[in-house]
C-alpha atoms as a PDB file:
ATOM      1  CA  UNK A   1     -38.367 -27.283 146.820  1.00  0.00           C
ATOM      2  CA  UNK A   2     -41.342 -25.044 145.123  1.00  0.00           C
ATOM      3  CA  UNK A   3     -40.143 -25.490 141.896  1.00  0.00           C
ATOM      4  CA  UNK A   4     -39.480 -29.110 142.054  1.00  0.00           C
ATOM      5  CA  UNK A   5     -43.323 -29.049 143.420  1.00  0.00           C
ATOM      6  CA  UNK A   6     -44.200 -26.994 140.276  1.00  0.00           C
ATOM      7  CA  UNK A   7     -42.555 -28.973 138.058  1.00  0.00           C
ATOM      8  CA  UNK A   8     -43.521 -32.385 139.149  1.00  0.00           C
ATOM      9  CA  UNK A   9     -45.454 -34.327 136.637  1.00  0.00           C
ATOM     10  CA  UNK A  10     -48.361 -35.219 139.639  1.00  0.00           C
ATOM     11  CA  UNK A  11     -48.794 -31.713 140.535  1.00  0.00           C
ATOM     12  CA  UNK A  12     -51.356 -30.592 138.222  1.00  0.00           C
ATOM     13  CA  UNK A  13     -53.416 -33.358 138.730  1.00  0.00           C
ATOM     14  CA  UNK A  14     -53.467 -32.855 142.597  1.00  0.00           C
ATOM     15  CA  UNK A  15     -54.699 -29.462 141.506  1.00  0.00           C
ATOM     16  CA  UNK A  16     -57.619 -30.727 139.811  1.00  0.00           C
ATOM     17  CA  UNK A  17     -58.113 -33.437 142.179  1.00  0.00           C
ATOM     18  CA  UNK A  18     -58.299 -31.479 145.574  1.00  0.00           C
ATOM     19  CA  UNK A  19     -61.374 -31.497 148.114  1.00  0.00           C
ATOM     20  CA  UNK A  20     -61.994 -28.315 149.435  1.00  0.00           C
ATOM     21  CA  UNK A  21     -64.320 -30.790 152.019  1.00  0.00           C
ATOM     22  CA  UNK A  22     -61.448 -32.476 153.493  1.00  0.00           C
ATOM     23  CA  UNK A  23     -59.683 -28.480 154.510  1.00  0.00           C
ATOM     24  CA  UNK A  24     -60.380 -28.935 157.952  1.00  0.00           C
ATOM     25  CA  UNK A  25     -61.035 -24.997 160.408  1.00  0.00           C
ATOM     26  CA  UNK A  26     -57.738 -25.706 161.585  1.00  0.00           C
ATOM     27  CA  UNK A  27     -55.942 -25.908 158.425  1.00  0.00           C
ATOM     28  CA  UNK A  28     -57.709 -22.774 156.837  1.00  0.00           C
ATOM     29  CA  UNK A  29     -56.637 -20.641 159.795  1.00  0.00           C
ATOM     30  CA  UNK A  30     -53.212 -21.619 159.531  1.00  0.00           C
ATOM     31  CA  UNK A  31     -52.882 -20.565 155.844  1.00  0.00           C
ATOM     32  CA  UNK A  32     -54.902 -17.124 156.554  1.00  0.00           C
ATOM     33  CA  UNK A  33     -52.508 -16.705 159.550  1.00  0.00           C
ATOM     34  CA  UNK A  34     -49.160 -17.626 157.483  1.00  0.00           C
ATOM     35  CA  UNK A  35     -50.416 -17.114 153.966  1.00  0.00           C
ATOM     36  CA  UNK A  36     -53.315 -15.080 153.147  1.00  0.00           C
ATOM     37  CA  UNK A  37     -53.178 -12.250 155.803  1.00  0.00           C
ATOM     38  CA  UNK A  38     -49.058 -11.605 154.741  1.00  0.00           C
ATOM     39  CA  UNK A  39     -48.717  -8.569 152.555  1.00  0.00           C
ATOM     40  CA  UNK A  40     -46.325 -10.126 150.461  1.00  0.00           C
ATOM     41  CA  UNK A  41     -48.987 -13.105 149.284  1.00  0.00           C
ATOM     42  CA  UNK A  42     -50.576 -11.070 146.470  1.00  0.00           C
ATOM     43  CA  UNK A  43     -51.037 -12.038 142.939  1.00  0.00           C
ATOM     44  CA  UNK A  44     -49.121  -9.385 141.532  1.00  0.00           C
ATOM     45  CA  UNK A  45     -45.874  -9.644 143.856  1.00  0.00           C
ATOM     46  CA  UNK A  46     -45.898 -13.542 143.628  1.00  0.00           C
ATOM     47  CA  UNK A  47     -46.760 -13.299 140.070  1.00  0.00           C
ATOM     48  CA  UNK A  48     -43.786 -11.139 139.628  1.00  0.00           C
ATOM     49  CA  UNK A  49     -41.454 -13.847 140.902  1.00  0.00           C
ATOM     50  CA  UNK A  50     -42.935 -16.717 139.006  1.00  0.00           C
ATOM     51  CA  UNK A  51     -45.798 -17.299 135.910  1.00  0.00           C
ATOM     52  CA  UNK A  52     -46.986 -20.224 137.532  1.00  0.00           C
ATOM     53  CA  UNK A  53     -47.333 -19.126 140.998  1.00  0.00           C
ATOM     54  CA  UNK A  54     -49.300 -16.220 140.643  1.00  0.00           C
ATOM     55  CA  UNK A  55     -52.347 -18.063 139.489  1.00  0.00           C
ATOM     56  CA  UNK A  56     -51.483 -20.341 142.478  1.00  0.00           C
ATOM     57  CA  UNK A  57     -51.941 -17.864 144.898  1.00  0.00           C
ATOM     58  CA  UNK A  58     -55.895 -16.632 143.643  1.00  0.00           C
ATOM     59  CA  UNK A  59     -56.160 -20.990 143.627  1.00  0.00           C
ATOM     60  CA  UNK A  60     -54.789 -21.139 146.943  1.00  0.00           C
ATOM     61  CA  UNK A  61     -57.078 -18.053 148.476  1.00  0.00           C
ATOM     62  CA  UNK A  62     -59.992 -18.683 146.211  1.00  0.00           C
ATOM     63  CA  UNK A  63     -59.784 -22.431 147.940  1.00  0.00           C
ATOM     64  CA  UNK A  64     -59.864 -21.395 151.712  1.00  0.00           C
ATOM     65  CA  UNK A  65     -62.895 -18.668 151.260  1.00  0.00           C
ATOM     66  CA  UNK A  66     -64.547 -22.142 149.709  1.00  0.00           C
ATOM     67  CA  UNK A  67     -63.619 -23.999 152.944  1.00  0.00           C
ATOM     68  CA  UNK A  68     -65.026 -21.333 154.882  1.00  0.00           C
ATOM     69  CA  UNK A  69     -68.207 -21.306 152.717  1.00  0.00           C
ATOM     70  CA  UNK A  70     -68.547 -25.450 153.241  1.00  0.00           C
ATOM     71  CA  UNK A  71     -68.164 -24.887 157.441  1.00  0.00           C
ATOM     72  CA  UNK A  72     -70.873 -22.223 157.836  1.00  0.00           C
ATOM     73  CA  UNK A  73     -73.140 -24.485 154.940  1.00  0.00           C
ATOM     74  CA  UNK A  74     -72.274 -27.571 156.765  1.00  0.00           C
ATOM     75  CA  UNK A  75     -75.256 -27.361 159.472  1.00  0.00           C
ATOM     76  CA  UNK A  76     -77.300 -26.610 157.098  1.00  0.00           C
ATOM     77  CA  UNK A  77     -75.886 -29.279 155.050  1.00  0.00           C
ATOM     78  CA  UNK A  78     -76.289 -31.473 158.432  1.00  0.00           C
ATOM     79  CA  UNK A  79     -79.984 -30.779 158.731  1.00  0.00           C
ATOM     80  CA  UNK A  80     -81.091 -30.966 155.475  1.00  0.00           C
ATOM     81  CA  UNK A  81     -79.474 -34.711 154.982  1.00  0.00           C
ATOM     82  CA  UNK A  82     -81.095 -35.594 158.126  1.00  0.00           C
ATOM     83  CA  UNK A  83     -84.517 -33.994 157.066  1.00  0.00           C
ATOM     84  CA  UNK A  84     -84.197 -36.479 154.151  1.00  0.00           C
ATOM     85  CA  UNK A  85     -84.044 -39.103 156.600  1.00  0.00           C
ATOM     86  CA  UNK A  86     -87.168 -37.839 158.094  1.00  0.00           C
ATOM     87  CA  UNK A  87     -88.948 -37.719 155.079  1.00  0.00           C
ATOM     88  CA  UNK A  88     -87.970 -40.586 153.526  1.00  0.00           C
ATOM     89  CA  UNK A  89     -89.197 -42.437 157.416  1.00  0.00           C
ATOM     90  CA  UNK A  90     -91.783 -40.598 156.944  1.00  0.00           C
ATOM     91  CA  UNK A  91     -92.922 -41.391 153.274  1.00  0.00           C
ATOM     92  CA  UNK A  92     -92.118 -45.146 153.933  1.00  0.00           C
ATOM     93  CA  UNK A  93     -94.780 -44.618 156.880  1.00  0.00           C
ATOM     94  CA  UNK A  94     -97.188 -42.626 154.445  1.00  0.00           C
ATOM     95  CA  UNK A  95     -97.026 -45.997 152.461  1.00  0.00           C
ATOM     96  CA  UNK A  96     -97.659 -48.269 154.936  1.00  0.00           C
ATOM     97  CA  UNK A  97    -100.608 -46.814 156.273  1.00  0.00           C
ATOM     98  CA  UNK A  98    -102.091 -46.134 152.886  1.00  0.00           C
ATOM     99  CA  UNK A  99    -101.511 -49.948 152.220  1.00  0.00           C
ATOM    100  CA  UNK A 100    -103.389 -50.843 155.838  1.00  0.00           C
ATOM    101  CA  UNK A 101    -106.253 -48.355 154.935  1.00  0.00           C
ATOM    102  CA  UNK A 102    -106.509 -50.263 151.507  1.00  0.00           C
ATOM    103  CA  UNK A 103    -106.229 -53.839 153.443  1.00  0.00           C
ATOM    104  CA  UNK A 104    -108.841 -52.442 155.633  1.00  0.00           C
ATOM    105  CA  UNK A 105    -111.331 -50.788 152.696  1.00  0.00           C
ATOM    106  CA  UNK A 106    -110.901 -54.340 151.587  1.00  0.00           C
ATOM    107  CA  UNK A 107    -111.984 -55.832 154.354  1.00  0.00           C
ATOM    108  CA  UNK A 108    -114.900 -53.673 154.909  1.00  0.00           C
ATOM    109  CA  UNK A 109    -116.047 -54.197 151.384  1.00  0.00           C
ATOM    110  CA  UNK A 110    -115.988 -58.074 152.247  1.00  0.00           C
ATOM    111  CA  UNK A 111    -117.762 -57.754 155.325  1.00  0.00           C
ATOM    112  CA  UNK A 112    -120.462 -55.124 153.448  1.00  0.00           C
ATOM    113  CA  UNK A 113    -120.748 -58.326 151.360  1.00  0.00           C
ATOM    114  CA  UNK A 114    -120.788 -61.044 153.881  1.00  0.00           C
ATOM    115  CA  UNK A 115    -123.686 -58.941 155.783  1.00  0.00           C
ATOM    116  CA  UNK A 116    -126.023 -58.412 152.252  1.00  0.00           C
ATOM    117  CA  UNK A 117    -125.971 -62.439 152.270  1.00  0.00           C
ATOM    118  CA  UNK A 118    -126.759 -62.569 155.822  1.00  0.00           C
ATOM    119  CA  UNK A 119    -129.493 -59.996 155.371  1.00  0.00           C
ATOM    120  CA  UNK A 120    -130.733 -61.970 152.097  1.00  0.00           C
ATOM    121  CA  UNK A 121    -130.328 -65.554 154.094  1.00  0.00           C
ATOM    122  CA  UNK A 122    -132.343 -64.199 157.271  1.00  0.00           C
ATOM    123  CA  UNK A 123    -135.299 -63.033 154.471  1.00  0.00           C
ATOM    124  CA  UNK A 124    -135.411 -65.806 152.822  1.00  0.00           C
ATOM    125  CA  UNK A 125    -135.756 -67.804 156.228  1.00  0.00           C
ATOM    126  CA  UNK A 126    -138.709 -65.456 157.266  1.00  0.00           C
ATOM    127  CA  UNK A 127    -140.422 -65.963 153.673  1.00  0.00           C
ATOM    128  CA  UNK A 128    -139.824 -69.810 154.617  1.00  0.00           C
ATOM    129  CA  UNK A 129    -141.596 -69.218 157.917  1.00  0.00           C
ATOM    130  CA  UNK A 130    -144.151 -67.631 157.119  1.00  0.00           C
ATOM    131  CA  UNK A 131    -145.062 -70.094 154.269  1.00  0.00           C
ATOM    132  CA  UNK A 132    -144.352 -72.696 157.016  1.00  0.00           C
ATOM    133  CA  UNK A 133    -146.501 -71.114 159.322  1.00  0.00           C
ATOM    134  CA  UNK A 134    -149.220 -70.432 156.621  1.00  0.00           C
ATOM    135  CA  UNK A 135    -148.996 -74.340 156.277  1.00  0.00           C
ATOM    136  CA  UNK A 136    -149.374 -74.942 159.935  1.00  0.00           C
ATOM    137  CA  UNK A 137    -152.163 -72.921 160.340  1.00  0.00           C
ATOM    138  CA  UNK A 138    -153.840 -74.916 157.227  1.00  0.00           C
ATOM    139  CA  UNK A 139    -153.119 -78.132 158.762  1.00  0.00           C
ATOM    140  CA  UNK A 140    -154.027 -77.117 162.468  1.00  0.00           C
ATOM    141  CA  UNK A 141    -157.644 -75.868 160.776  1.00  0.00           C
ATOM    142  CA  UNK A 142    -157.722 -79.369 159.314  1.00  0.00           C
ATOM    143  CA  UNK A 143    -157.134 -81.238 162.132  1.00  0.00           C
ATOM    144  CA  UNK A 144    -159.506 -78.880 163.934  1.00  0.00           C
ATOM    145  CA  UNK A 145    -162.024 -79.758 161.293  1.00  0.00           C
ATOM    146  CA  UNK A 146    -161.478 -83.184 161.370  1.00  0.00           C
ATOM    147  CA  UNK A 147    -161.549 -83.522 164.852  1.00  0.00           C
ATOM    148  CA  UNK A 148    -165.335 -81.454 164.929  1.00  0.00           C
ATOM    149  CA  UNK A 149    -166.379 -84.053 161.722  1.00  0.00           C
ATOM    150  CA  UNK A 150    -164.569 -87.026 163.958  1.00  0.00           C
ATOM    151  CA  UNK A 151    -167.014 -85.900 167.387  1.00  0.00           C
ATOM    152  CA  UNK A 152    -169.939 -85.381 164.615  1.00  0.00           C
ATOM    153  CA  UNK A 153    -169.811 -88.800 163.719  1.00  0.00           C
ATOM    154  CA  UNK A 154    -169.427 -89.798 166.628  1.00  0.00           C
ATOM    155  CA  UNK A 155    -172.415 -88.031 168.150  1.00  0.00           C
ATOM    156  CA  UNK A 156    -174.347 -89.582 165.262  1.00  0.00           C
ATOM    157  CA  UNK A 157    -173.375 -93.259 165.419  1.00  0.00           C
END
């Protein structure tokens, strides 16, 4: 059985293709229970028996203290992946706000604009007025001169 495993043409790839993620608690217990924690399983005595197998046993331990390593990393794993989800919320928030802030600068620029014409418009109107008002007071002086020369003439005639 081992040595048809060994020998199999698929084996070594396995090897180089196994994730130490998918070596679930329950798995890794079992092999320290059956495996790791049995005096016999020892480089040197397994080594003994067979060339190949002897490496295969520091693979085989060296795997399950990297499964171990992965579950007590995994919450921290956990939180920082979902800390990247905060910041990248977040950020895409950061953005959108600068964006309104620039919208609104914008805006406030135009209306800074809009309220230099008004203020322009509304002095131009009061030059207008008073020129306006400068003529009314010409022509009401006229009309009051006239109207004395009108009740002279009359007085006379």
């Amino acid at each position: 059985g081992i040595q048809k495993l060994l020998g199999s043409n698929d084996f070594i790839p396995s090897i180089l293709k196994f994730d130490t993620n998918k070596v679930k608690e329950k798995t890794r217990k079992k092999v320290n229970k059956d495996y790791i924690n049995n005096d016999d399983f020892t480089f040197e005595r397994v080594n003994k028996a067979s060339k190949v197998a002897g490496p295969l046993v520091l693979w085989v331990k060296s795997q399950v203290k990297f499964a171990h390593l992965l579950d007590s990393v995994e919450p921290m794993t956990k939180e920082i992946k979902d800390l990247k989800v905060k910041l990248s919320k977040k950020q895409k928030q950061a953005e959108e706000l600068t964006k309104t802030v620039t919208e609104l600068e914008k805006k406030i620029e135009e209306y800074k604009a809009e309220y230099q014409r008004m203020v322009q418009k509304i002095t131009e109107l009061k030059n207008e007025m008073a020129i306006v008002e400068e003529s009314m007071g010409r022509a009401k002086k006229l009309l009051t001169d006239l109207s004395d020369e009108n009740s002279r003439w009359t007085a006379e005639t």
